[in-house]
PDB file of N, CA and C in Angstrom:
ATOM      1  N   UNK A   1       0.843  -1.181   0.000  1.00  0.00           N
ATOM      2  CA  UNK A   1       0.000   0.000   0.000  1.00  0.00           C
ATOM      3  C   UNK A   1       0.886   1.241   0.000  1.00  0.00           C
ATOM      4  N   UNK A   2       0.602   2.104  -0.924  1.00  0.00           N
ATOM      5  CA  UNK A   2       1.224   3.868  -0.437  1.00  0.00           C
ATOM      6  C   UNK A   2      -0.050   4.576  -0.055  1.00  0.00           C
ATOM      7  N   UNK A   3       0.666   5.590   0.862  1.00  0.00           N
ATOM      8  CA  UNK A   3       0.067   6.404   1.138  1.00  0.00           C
ATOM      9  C   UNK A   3      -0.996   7.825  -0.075  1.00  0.00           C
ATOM     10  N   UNK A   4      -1.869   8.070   0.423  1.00  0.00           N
ATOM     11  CA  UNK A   4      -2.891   8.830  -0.548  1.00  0.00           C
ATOM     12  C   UNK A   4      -1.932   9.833  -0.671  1.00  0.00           C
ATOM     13  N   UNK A   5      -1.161  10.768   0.049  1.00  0.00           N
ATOM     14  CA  UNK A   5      -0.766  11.756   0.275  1.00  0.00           C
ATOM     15  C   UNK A   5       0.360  11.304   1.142  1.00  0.00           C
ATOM     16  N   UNK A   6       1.402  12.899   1.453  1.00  0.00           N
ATOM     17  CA  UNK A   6       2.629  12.811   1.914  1.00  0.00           C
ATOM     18  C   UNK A   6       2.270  12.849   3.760  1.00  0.00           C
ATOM     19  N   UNK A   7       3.282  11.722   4.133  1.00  0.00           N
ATOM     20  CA  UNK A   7       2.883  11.316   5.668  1.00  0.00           C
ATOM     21  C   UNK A   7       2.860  12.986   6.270  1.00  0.00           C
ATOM     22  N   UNK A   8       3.813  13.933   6.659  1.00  0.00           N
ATOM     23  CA  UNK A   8       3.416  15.263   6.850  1.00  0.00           C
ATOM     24  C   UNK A   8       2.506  15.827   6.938  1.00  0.00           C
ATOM     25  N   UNK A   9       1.521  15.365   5.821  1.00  0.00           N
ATOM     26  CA  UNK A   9       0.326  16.248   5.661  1.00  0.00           C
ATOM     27  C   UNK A   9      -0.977  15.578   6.202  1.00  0.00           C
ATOM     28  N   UNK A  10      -0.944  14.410   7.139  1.00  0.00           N
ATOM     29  CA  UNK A  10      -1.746  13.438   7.916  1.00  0.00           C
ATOM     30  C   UNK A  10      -2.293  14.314   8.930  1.00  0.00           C
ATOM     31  N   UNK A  11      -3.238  14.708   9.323  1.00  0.00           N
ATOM     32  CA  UNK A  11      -3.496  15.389  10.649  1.00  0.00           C
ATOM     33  C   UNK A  11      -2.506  14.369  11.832  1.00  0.00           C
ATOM     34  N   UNK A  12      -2.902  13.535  12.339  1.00  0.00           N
ATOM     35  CA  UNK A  12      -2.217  12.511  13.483  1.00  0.00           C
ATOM     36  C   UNK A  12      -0.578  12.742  13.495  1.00  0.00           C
ATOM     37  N   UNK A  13      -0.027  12.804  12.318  1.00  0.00           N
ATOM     38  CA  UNK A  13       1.124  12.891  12.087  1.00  0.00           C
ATOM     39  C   UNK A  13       2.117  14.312  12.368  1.00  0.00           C
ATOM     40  N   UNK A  14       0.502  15.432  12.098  1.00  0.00           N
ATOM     41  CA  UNK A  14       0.718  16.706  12.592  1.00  0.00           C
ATOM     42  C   UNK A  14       0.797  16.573  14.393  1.00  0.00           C
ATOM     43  N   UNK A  15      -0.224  16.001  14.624  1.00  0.00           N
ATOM     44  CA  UNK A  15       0.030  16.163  15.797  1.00  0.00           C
ATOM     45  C   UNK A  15       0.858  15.250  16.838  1.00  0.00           C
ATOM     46  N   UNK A  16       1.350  14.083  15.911  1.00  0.00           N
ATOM     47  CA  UNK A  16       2.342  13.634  16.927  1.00  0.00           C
ATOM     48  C   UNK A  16       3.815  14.896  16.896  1.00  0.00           C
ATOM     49  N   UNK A  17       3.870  15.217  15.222  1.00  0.00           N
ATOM     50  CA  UNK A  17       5.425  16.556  15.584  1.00  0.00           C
ATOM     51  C   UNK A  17       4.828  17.022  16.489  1.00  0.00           C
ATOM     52  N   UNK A  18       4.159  17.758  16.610  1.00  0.00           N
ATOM     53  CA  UNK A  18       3.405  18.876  17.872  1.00  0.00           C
ATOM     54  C   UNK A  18       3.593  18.578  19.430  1.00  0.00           C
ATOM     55  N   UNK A  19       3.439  17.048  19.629  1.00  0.00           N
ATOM     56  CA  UNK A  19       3.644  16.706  20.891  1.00  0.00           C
ATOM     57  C   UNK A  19       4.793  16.486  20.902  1.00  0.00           C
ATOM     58  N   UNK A  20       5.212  16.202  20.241  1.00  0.00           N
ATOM     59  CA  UNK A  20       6.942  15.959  20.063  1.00  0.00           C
ATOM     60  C   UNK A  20       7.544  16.733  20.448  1.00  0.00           C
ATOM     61  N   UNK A  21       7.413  18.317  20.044  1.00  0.00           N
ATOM     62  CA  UNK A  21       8.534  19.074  19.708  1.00  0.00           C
ATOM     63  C   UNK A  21       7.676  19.702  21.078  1.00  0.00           C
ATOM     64  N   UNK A  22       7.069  19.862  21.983  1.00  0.00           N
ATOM     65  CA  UNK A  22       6.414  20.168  22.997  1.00  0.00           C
ATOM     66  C   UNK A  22       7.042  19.327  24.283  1.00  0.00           C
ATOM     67  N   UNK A  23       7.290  18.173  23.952  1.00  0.00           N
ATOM     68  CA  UNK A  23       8.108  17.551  24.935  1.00  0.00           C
ATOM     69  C   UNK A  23       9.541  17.614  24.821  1.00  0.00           C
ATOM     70  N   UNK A  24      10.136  17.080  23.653  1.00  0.00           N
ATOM     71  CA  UNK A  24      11.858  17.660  23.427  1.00  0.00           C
ATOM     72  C   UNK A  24      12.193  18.777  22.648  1.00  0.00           C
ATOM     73  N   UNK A  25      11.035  19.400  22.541  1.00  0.00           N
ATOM     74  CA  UNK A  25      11.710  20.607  21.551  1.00  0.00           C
ATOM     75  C   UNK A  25      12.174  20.334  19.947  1.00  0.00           C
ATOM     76  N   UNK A  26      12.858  21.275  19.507  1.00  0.00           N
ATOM     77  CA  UNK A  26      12.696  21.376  17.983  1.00  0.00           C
ATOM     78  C   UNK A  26      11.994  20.732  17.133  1.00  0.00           C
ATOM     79  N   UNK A  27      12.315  20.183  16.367  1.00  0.00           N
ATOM     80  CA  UNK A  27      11.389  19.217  15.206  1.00  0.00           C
ATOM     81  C   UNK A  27      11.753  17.682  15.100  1.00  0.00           C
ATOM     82  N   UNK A  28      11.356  16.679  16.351  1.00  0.00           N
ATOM     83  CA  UNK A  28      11.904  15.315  16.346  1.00  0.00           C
ATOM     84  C   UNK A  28      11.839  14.751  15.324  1.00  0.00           C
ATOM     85  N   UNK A  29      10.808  14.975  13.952  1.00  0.00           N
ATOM     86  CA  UNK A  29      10.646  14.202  13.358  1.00  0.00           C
ATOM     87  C   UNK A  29      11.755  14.657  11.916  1.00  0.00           C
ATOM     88  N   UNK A  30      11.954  15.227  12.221  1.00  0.00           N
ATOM     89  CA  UNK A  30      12.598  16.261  10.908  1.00  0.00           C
ATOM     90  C   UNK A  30      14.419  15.973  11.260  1.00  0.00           C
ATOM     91  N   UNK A  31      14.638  15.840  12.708  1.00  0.00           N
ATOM     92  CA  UNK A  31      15.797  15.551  13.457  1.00  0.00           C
ATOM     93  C   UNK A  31      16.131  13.883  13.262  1.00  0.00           C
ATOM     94  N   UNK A  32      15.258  13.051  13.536  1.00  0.00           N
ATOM     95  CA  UNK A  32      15.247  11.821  12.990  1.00  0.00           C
ATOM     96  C   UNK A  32      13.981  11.143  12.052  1.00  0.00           C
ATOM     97  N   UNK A  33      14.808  11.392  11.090  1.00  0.00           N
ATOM     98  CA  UNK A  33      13.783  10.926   9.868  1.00  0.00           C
ATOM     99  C   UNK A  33      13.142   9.609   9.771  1.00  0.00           C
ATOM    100  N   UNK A  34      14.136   8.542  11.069  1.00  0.00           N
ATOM    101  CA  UNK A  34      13.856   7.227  10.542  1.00  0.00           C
ATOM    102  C   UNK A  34      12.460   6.890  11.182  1.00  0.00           C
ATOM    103  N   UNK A  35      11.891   7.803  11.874  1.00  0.00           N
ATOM    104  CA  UNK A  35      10.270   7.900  13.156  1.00  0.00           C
ATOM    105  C   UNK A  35       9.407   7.783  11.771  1.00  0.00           C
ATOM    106  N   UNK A  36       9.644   8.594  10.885  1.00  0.00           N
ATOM    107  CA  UNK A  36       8.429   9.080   9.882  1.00  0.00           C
ATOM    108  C   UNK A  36       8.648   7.530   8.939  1.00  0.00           C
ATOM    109  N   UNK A  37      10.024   7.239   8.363  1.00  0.00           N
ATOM    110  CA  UNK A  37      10.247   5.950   7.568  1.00  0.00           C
ATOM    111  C   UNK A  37       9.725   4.865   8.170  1.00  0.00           C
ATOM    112  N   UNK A  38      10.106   4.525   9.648  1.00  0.00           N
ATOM    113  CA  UNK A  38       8.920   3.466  10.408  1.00  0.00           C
ATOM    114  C   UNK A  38       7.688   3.398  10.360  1.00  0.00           C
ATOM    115  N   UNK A  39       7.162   4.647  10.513  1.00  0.00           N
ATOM    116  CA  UNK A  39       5.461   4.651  10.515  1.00  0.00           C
ATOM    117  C   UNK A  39       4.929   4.708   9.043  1.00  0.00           C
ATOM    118  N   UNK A  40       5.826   4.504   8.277  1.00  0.00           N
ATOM    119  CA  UNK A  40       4.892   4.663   7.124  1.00  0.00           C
ATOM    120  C   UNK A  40       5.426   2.975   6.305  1.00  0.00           C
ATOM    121  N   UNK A  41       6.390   2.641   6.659  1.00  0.00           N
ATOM    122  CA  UNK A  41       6.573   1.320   6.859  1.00  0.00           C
ATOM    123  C   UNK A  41       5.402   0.817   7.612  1.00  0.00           C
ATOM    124  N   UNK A  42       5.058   0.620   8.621  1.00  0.00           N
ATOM    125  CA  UNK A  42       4.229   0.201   9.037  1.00  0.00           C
ATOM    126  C   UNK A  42       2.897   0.357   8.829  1.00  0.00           C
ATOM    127  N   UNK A  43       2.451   1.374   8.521  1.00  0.00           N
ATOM    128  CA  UNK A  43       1.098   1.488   7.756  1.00  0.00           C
ATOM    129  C   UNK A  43       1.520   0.778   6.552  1.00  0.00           C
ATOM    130  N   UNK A  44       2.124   0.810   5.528  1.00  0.00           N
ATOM    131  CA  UNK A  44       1.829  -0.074   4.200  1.00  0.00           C
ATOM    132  C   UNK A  44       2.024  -1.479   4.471  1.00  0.00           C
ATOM    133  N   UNK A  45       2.628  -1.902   6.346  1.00  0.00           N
ATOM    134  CA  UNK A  45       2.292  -3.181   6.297  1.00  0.00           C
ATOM    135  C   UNK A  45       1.133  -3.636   6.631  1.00  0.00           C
ATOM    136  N   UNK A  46       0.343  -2.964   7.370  1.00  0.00           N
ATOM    137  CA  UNK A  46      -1.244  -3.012   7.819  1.00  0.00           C
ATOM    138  C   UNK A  46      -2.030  -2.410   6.916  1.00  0.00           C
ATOM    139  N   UNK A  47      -1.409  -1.649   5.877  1.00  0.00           N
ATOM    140  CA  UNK A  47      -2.509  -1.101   4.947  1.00  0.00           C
ATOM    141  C   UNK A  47      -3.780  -0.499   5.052  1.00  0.00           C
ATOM    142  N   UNK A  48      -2.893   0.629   6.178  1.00  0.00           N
ATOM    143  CA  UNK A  48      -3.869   1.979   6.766  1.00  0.00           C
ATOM    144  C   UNK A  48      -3.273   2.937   6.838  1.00  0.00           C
ATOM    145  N   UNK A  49      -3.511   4.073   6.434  1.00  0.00           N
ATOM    146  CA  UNK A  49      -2.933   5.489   6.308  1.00  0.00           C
ATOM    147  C   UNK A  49      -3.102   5.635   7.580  1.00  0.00           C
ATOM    148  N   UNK A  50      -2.037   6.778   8.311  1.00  0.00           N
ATOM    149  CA  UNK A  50      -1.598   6.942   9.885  1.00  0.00           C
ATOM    150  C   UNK A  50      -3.128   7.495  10.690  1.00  0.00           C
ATOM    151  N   UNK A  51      -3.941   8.498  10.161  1.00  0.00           N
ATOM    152  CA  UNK A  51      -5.424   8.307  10.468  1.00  0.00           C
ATOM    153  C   UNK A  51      -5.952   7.473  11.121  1.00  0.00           C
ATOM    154  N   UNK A  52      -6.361   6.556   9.774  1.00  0.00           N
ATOM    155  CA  UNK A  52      -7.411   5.412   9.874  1.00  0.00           C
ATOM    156  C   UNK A  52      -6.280   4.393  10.680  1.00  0.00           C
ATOM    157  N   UNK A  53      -4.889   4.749  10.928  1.00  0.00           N
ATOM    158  CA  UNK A  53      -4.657   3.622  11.777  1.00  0.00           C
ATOM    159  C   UNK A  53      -4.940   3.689  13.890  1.00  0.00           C
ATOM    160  N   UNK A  54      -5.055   4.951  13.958  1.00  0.00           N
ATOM    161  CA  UNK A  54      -5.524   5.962  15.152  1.00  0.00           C
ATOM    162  C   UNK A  54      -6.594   5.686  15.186  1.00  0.00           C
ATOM    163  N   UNK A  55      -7.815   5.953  14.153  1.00  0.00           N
ATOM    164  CA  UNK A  55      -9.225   5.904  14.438  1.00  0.00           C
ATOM    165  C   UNK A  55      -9.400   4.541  14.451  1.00  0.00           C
ATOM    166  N   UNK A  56      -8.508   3.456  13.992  1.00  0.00           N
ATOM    167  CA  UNK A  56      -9.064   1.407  14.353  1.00  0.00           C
ATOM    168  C   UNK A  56      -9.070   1.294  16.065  1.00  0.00           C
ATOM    169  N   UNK A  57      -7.962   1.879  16.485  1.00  0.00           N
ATOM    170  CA  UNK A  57      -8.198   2.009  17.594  1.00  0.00           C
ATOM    171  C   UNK A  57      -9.356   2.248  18.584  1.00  0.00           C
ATOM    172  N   UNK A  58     -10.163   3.169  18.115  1.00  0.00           N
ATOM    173  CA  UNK A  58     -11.071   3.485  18.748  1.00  0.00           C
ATOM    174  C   UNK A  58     -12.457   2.877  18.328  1.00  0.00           C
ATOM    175  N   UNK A  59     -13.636   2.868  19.217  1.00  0.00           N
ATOM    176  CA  UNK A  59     -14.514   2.482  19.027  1.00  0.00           C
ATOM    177  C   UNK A  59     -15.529   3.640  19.722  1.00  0.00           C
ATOM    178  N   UNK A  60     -17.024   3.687  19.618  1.00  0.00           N
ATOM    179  CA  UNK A  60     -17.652   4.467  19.494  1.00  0.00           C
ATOM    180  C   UNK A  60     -18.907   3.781  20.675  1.00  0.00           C
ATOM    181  N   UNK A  61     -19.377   4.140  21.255  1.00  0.00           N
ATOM    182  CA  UNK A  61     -20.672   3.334  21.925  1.00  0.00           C
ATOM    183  C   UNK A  61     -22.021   4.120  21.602  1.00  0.00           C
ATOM    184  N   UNK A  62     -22.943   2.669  21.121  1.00  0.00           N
ATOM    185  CA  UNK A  62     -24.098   2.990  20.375  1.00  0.00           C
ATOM    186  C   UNK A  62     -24.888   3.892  21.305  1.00  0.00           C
ATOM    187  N   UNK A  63     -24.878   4.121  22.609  1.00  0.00           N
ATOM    188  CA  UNK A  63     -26.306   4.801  23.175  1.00  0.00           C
ATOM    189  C   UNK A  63     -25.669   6.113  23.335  1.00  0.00           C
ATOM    190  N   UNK A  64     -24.204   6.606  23.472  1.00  0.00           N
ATOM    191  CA  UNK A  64     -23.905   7.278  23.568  1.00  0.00           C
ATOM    192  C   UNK A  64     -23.136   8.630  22.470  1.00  0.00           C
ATOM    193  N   UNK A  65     -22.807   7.371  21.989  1.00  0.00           N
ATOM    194  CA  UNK A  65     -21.410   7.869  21.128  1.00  0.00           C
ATOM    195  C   UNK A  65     -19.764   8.255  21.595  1.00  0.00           C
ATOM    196  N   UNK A  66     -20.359   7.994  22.732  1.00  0.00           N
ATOM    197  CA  UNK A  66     -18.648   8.652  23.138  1.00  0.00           C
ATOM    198  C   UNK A  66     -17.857   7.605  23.009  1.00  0.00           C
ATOM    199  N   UNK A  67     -16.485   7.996  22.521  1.00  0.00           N
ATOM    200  CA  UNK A  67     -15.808   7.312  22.124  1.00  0.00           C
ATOM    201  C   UNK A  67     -14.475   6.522  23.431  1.00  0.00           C
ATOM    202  N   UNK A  68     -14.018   5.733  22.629  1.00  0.00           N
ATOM    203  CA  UNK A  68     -13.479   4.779  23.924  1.00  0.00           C
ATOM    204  C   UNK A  68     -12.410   3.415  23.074  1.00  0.00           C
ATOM    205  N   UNK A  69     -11.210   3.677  23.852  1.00  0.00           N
ATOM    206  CA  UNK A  69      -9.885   2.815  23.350  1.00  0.00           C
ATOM    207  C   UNK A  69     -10.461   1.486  23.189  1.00  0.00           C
ATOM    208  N   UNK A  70     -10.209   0.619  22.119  1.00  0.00           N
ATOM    209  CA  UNK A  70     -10.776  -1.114  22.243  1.00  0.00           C
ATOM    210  C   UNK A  70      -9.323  -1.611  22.526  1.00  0.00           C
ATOM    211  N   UNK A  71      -9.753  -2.449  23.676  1.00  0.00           N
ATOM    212  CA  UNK A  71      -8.950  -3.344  24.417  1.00  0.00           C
ATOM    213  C   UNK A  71      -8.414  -4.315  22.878  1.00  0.00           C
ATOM    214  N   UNK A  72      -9.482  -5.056  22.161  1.00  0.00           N
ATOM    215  CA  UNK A  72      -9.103  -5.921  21.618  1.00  0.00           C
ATOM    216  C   UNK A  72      -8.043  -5.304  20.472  1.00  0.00           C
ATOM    217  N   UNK A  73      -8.456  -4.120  19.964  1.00  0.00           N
ATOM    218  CA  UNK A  73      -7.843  -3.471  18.805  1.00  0.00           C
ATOM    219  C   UNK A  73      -6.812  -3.252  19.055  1.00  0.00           C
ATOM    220  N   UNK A  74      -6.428  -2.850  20.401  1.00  0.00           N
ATOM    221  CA  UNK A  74      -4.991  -2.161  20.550  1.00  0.00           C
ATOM    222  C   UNK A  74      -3.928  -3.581  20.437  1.00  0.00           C
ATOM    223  N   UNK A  75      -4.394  -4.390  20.665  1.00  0.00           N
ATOM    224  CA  UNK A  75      -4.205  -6.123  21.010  1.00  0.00           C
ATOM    225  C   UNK A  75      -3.640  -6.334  19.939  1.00  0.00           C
ATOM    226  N   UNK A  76      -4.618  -6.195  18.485  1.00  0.00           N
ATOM    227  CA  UNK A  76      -4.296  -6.635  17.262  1.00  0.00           C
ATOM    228  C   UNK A  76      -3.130  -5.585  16.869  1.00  0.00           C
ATOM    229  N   UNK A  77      -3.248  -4.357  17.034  1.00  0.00           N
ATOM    230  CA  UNK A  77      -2.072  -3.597  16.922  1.00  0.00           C
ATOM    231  C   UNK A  77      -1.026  -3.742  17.249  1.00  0.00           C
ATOM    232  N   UNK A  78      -0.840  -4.272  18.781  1.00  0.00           N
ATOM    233  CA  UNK A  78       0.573  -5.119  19.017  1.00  0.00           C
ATOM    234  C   UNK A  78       0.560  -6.507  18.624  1.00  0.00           C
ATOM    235  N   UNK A  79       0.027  -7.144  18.116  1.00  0.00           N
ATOM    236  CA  UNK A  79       0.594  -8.143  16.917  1.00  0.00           C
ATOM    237  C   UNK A  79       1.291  -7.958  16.008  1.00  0.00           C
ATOM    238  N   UNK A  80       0.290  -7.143  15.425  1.00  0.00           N
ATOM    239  CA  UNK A  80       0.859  -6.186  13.947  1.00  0.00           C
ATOM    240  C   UNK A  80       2.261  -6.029  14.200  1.00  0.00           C
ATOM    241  N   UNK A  81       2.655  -5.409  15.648  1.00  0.00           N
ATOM    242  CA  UNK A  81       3.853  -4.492  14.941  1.00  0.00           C
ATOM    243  C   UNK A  81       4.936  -5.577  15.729  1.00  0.00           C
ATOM    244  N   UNK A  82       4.184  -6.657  16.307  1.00  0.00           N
ATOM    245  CA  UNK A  82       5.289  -7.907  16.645  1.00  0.00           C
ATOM    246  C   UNK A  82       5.815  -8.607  15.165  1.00  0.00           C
ATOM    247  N   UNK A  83       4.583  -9.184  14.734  1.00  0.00           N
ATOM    248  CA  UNK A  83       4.552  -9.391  12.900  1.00  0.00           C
ATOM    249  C   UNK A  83       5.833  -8.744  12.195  1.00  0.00           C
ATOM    250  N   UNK A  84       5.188  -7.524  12.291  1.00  0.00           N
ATOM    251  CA  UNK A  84       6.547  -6.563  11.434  1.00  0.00           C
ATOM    252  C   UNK A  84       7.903  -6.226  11.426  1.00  0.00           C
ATOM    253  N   UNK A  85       7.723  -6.265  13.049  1.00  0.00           N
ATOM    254  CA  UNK A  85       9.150  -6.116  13.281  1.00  0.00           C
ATOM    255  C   UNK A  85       9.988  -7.670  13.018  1.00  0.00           C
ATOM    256  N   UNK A  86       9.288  -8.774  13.172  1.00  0.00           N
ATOM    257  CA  UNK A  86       9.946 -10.026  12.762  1.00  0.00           C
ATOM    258  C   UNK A  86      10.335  -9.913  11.359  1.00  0.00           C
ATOM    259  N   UNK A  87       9.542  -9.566  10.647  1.00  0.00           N
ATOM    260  CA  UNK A  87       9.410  -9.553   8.835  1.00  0.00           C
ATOM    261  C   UNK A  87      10.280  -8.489   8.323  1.00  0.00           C
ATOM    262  N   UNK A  88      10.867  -7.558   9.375  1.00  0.00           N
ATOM    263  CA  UNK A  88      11.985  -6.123   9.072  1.00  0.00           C
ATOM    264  C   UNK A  88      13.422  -7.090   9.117  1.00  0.00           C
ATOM    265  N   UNK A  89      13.774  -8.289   9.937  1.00  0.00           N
ATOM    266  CA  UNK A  89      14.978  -8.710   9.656  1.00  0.00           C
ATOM    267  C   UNK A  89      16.092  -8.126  10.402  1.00  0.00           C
ATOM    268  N   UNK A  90      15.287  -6.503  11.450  1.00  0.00           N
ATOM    269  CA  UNK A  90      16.013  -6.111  12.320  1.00  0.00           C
ATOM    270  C   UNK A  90      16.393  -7.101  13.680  1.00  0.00           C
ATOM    271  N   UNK A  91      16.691  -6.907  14.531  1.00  0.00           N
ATOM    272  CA  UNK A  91      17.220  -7.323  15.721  1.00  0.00           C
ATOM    273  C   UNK A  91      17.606  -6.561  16.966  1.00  0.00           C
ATOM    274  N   UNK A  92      17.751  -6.476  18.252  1.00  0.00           N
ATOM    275  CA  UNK A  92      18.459  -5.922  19.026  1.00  0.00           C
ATOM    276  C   UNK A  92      17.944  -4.555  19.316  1.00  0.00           C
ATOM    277  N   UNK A  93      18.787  -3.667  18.963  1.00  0.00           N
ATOM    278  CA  UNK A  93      18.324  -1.900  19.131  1.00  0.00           C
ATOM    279  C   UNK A  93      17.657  -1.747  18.515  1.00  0.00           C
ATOM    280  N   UNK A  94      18.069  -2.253  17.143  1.00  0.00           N
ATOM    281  CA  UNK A  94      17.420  -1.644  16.093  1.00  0.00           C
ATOM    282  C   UNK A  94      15.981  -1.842  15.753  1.00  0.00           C
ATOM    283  N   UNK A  95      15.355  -3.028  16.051  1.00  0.00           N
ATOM    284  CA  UNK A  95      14.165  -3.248  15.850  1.00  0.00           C
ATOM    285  C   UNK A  95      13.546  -2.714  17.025  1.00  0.00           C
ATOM    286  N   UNK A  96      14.523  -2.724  17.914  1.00  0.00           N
ATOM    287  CA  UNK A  96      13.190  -2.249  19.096  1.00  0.00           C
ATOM    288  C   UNK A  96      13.017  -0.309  18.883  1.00  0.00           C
ATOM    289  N   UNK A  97      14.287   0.077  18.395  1.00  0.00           N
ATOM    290  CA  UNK A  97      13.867   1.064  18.090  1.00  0.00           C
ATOM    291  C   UNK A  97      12.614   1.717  17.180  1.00  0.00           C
ATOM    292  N   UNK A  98      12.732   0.697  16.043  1.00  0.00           N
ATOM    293  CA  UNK A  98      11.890   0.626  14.988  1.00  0.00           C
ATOM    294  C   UNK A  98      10.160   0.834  15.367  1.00  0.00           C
ATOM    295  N   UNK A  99      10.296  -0.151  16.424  1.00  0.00           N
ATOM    296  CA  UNK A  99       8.878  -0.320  17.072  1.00  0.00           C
ATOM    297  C   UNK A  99       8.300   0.944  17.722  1.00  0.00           C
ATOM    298  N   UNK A 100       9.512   1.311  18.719  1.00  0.00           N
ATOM    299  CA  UNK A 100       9.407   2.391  19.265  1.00  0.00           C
ATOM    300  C   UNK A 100       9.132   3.824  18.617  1.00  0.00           C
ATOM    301  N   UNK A 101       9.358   3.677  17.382  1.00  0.00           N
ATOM    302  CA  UNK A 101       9.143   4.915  16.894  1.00  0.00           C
ATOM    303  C   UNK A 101       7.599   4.723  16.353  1.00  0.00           C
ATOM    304  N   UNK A 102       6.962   3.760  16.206  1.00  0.00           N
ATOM    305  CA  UNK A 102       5.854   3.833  16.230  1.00  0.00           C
ATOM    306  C   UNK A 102       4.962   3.888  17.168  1.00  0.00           C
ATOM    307  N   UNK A 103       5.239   3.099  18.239  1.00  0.00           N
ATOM    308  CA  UNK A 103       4.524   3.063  19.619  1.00  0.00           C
ATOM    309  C   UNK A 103       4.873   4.901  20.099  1.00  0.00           C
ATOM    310  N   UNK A 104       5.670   5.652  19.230  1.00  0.00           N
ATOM    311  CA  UNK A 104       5.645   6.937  19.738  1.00  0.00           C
ATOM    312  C   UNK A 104       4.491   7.533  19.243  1.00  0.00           C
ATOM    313  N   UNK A 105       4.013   7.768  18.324  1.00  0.00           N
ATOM    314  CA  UNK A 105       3.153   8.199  16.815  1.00  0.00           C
ATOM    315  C   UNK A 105       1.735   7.342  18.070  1.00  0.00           C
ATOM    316  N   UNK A 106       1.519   6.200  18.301  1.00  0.00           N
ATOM    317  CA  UNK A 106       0.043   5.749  18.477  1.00  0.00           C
ATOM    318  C   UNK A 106      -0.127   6.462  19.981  1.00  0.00           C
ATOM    319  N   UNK A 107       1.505   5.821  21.128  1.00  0.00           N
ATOM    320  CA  UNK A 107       0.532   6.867  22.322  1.00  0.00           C
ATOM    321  C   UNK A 107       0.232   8.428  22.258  1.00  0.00           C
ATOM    322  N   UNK A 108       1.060   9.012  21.479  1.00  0.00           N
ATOM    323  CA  UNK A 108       0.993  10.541  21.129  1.00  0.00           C
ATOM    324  C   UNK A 108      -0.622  10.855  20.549  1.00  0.00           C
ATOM    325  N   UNK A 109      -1.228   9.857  19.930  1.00  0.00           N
ATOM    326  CA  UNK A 109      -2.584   9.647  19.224  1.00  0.00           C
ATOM    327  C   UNK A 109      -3.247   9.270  20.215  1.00  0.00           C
ATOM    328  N   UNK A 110      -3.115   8.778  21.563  1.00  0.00           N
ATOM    329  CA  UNK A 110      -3.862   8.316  22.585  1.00  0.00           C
ATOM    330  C   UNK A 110      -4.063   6.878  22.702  1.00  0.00           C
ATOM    331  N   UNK A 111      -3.613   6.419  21.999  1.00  0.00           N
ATOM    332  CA  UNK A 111      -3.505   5.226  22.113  1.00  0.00           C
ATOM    333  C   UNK A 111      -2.955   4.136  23.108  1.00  0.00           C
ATOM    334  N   UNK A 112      -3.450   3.640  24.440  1.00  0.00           N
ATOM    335  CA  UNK A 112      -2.723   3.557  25.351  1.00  0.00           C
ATOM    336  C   UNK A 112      -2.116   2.027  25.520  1.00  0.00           C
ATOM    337  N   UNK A 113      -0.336   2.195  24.284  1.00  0.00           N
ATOM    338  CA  UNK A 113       0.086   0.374  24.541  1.00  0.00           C
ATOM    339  C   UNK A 113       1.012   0.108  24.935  1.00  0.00           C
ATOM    340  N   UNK A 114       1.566  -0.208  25.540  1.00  0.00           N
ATOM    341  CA  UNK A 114       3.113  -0.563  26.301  1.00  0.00           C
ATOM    342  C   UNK A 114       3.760  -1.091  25.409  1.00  0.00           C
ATOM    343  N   UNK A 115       5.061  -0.454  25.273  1.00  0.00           N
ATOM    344  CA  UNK A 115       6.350  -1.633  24.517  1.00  0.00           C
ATOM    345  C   UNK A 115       5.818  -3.303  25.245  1.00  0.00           C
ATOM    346  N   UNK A 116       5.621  -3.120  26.367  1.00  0.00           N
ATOM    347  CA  UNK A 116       5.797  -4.959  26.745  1.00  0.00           C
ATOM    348  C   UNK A 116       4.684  -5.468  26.034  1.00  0.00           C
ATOM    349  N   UNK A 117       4.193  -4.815  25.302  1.00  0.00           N
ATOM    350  CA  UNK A 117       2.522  -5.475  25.115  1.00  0.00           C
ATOM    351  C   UNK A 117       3.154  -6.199  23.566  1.00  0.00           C
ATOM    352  N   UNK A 118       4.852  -5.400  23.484  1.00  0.00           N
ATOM    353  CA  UNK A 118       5.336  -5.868  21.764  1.00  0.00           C
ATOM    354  C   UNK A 118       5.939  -6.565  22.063  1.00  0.00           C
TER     355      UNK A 118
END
């Protein structure tokens, strides 16, 4: 899968720089490029633009509407990126970094998953 458009121009993606550069300052993502190359690696391995990979997360309740994290989804999400990171061929730092730069991007989105959950 590619992306419709350039990862930058993702709202989610806006706002993970935003929290980013709010917690360490300058432009993390622009400082290390390989955050943005992971997550978009990883969306074309799940074959969801960084969005719709934020909004799987969530679920909606019928009487209410208010919205609310799915236990099970976040579940399948750390599969996913157990999956991927096996299928990257990385190892050691490097894959866990790999991961990590995504698990940065989903809790920054609210997404609430622990590295141990990878």
């Amino acid at each position: 899968m590619t992306l419709a458009r350039p990862l930058a121009e993702y709202e989610s993606v806006q706002g993970w720089r935003t929290g980013l550069a709010q917690q360490w300052g300058g432009d993390p993502l622009a400082e290390d490029a390989e955050k943005l190359l992971a997550l978009e690696s990883f969306c074309a391995f799940v074959g969801k633009e960084p969005d719709e990979l934020l909004a799987f997360c969530f679920l909606r309740r019928k009487a209410t509407g208010e919205r609310f994290g799915s236990v099970e989804r976040r579940e399948q999400v750390a599969a996913w990126l157990r999956e991927w990171r096996a299928q990257s061929g990385l190892t050691g730092a490097a894959a866990r970094k790999r991961v990590n730069d995504v698990l940065s991007f989903l809790i920054h989105g609210g997404v609430m998953i622990h590295p141990g959950m990878v």
